[in-house]
N, C-alpha and C. Protein backbone atom coordinates (compact mmCIF):
# COMPACT_ATOMS: atom_id res chain seq x y z
N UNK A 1 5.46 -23.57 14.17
CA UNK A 1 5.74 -22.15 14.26
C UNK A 1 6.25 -21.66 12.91
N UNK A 2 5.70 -20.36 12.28
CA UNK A 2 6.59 -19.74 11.12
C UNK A 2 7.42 -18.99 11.38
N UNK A 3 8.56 -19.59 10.61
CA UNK A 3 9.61 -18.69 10.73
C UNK A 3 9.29 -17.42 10.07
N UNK A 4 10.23 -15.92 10.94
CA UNK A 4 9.98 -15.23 10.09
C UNK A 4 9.85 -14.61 8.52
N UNK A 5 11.35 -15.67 8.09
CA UNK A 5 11.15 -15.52 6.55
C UNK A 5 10.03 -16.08 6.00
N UNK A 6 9.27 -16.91 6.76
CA UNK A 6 8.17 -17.67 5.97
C UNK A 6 7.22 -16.46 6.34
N UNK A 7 6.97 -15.99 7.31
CA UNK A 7 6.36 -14.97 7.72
C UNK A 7 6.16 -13.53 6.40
N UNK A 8 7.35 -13.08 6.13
CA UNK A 8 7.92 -11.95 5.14
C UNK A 8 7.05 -12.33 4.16
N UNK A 9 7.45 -13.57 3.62
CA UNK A 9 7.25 -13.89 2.55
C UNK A 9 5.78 -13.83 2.05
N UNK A 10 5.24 -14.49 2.78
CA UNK A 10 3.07 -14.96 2.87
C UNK A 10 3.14 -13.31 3.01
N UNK A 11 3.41 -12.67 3.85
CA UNK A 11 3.00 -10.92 3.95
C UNK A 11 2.84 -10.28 2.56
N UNK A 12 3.94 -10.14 1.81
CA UNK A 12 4.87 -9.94 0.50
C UNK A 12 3.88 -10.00 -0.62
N UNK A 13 3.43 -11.10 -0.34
CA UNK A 13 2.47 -11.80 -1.84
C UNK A 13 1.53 -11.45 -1.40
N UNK A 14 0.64 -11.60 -0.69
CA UNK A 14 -0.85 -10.74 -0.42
C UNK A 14 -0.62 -9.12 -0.55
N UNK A 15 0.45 -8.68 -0.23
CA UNK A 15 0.53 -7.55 -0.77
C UNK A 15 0.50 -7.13 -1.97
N UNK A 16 1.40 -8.19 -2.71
CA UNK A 16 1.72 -7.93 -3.72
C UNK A 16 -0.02 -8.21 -4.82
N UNK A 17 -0.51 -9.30 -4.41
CA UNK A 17 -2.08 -9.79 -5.15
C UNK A 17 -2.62 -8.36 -5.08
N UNK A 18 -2.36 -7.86 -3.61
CA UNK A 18 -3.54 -6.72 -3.68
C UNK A 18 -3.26 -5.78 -5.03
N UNK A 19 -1.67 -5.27 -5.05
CA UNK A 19 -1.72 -4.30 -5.56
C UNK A 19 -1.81 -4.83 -7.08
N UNK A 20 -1.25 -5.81 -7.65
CA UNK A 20 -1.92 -6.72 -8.79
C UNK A 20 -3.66 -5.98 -8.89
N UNK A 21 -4.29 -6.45 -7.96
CA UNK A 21 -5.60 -6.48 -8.11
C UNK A 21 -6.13 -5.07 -8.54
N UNK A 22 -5.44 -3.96 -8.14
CA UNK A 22 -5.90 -2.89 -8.59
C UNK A 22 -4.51 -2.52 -9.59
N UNK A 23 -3.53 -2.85 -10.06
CA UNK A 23 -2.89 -2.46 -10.42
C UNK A 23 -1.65 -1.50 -10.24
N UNK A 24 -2.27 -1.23 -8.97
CA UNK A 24 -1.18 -0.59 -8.32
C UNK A 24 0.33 -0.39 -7.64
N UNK A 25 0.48 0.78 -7.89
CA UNK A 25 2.32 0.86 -7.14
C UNK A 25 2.47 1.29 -6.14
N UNK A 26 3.34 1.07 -4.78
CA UNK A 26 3.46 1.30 -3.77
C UNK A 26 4.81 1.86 -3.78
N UNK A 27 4.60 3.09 -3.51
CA UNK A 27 5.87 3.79 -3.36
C UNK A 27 5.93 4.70 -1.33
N UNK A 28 7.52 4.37 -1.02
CA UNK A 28 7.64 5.56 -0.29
C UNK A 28 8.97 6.57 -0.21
N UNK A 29 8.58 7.61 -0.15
CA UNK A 29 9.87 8.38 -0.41
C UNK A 29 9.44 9.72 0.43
N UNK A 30 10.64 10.52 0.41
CA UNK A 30 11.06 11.62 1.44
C UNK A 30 10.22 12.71 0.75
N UNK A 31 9.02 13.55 1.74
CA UNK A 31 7.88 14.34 0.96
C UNK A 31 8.46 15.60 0.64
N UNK A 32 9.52 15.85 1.61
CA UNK A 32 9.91 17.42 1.25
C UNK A 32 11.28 17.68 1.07
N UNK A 33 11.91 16.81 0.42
CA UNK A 33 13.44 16.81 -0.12
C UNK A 33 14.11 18.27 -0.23
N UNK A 34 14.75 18.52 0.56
CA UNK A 34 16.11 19.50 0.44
C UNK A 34 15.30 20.55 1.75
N UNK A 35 14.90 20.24 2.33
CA UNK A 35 14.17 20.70 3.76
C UNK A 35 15.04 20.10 4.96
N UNK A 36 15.05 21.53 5.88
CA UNK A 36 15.29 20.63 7.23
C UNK A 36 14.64 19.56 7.92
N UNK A 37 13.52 19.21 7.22
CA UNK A 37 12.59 18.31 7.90
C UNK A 37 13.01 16.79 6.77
N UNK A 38 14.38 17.21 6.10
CA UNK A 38 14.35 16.32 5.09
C UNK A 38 15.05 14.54 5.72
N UNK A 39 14.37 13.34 5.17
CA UNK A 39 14.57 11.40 5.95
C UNK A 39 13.61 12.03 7.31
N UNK A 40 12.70 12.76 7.71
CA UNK A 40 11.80 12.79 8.56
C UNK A 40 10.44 12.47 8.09
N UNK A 41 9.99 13.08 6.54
CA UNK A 41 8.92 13.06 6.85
C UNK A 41 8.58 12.08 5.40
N UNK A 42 8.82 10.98 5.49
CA UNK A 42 8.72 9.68 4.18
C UNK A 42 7.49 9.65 4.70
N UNK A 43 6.82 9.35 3.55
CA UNK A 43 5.74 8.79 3.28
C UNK A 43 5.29 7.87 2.28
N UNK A 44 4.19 6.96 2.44
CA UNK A 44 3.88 6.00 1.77
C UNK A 44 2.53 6.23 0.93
N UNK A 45 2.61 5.84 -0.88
CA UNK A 45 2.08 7.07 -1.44
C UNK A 45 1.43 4.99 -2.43
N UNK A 46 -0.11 5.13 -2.26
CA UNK A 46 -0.19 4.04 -3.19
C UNK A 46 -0.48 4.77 -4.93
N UNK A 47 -0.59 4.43 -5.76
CA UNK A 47 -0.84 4.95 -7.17
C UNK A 47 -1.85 4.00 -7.67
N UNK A 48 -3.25 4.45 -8.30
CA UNK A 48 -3.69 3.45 -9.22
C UNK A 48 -3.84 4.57 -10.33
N UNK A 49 -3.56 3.55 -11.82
CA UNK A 49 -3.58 4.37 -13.14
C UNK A 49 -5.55 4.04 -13.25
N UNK A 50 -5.90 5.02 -14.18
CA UNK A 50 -7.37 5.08 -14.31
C UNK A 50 -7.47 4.00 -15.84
N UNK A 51 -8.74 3.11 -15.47
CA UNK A 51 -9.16 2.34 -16.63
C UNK A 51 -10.10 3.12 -17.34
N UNK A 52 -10.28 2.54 -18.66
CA UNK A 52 -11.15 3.22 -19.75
C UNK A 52 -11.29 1.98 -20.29
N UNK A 53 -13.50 1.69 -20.84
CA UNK A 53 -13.59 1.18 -21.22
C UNK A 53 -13.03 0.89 -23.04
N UNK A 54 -13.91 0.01 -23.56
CA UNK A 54 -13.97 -0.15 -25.42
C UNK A 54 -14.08 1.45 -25.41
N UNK A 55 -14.95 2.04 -25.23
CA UNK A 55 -15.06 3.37 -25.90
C UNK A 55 -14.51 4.30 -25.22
N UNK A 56 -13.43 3.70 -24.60
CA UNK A 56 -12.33 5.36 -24.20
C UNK A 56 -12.95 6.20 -23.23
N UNK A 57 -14.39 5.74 -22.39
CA UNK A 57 -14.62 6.28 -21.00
C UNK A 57 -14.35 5.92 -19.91
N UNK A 58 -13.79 6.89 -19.09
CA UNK A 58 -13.29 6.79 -17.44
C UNK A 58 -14.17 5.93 -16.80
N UNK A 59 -13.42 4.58 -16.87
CA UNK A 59 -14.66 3.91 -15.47
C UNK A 59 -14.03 4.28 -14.33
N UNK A 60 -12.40 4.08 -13.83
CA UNK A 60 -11.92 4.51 -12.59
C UNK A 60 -11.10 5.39 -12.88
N UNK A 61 -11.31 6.27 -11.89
CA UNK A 61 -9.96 7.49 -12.14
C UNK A 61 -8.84 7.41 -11.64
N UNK A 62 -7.96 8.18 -11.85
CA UNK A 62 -6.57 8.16 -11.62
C UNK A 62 -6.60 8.39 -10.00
N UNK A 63 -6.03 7.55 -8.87
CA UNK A 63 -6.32 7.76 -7.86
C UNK A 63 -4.88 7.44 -7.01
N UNK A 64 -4.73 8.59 -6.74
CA UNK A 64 -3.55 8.53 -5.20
C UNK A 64 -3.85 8.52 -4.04
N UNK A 65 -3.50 7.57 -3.48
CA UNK A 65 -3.83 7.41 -1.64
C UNK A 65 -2.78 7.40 -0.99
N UNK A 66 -2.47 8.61 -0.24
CA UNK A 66 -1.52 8.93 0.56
C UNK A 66 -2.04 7.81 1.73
N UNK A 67 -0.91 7.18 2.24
CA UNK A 67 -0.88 6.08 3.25
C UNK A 67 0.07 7.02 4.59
N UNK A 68 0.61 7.97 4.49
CA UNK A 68 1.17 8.71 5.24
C UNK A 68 2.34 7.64 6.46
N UNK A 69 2.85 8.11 7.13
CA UNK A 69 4.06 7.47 7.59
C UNK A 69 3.76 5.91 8.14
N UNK A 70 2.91 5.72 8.83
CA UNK A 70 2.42 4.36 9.32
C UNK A 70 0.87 3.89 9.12
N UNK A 71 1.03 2.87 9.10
CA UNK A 71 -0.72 2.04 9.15
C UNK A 71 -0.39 1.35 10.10
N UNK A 72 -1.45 1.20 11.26
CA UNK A 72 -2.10 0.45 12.25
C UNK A 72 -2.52 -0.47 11.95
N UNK A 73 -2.81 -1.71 12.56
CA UNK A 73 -4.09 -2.58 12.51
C UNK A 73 -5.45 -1.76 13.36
N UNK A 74 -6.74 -2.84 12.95
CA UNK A 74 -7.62 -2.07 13.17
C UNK A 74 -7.54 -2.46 14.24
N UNK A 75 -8.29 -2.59 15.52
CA UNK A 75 -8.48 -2.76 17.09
C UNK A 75 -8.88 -4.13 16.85
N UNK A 76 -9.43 -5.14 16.29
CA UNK A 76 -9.72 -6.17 16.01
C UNK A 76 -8.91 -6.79 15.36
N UNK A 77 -8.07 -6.54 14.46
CA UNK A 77 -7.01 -6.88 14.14
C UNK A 77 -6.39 -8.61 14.06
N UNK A 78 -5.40 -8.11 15.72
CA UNK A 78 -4.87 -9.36 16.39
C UNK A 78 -6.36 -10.29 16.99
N UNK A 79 -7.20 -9.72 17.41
CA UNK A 79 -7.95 -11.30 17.51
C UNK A 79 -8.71 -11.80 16.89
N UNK A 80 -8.95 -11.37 15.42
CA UNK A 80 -9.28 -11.97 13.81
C UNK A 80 -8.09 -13.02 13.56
N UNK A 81 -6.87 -13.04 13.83
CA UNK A 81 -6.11 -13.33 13.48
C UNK A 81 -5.52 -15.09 14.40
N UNK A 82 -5.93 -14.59 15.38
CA UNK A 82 -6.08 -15.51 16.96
C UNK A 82 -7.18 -16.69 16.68
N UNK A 83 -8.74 -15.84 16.45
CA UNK A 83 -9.53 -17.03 15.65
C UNK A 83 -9.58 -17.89 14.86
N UNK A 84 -8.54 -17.48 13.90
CA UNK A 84 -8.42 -17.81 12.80
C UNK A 84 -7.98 -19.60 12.57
C-alpha cells in the first residue's frame, strides 16, 4: 500500500515534469481581490512564456489557461488507473 506521503510526492513530480515540459507556472490566487466575493472565487491560472526560434519567430505563443476553481478526472479516469 502507498502511503500518502509517498502518494503526494509521485503526484508532485509528474506535475512538476509536466510543467518543466512546457515550461510552465502554476499559479492560484483570489480573481477579484477587494470584492465581496473576495477567498471565494481563487482560481487556478497555468502560464506558458512563448518560444522564438534562431531568427526571433513566434513558434508558440504566450498562452494562459485558466484551470478555474477545480479539475475533475475524466469518467475513465479511476478505471485507467485500476488496470493499470
Amino acid at each position: 500500500m502507498q502511503k500518502k506521503e509517498q502518494v503526494a510526492q509521485a503526484f508532485k513530480a509528474e506535475l512538476q515534469a509536466l510543467l518543466d515540459k512546457y515550461g510552465a507556472e502554476l499559479e492560484a490566487k483570489d480573481f477579484w481581490q477587494g470584492y465581496a466575493e473576495c477567498g471565494e472565487d481563487v482560481r487556478m491560472e497555468v502560464t506558458l512564456p512563448p518560444i522564438y526560434d534562431a531568427d526571433h519567430n513566434c513558434v508558440r505563443e504566450w498562452t494562459d489557461i485558466d484551470l478555474g476553481a477545480h479539475i475533475f478526472p475524466t469518467p475513465n479516469a479511476v478505471g485507467q488507473q485500476e488496470a493499470r
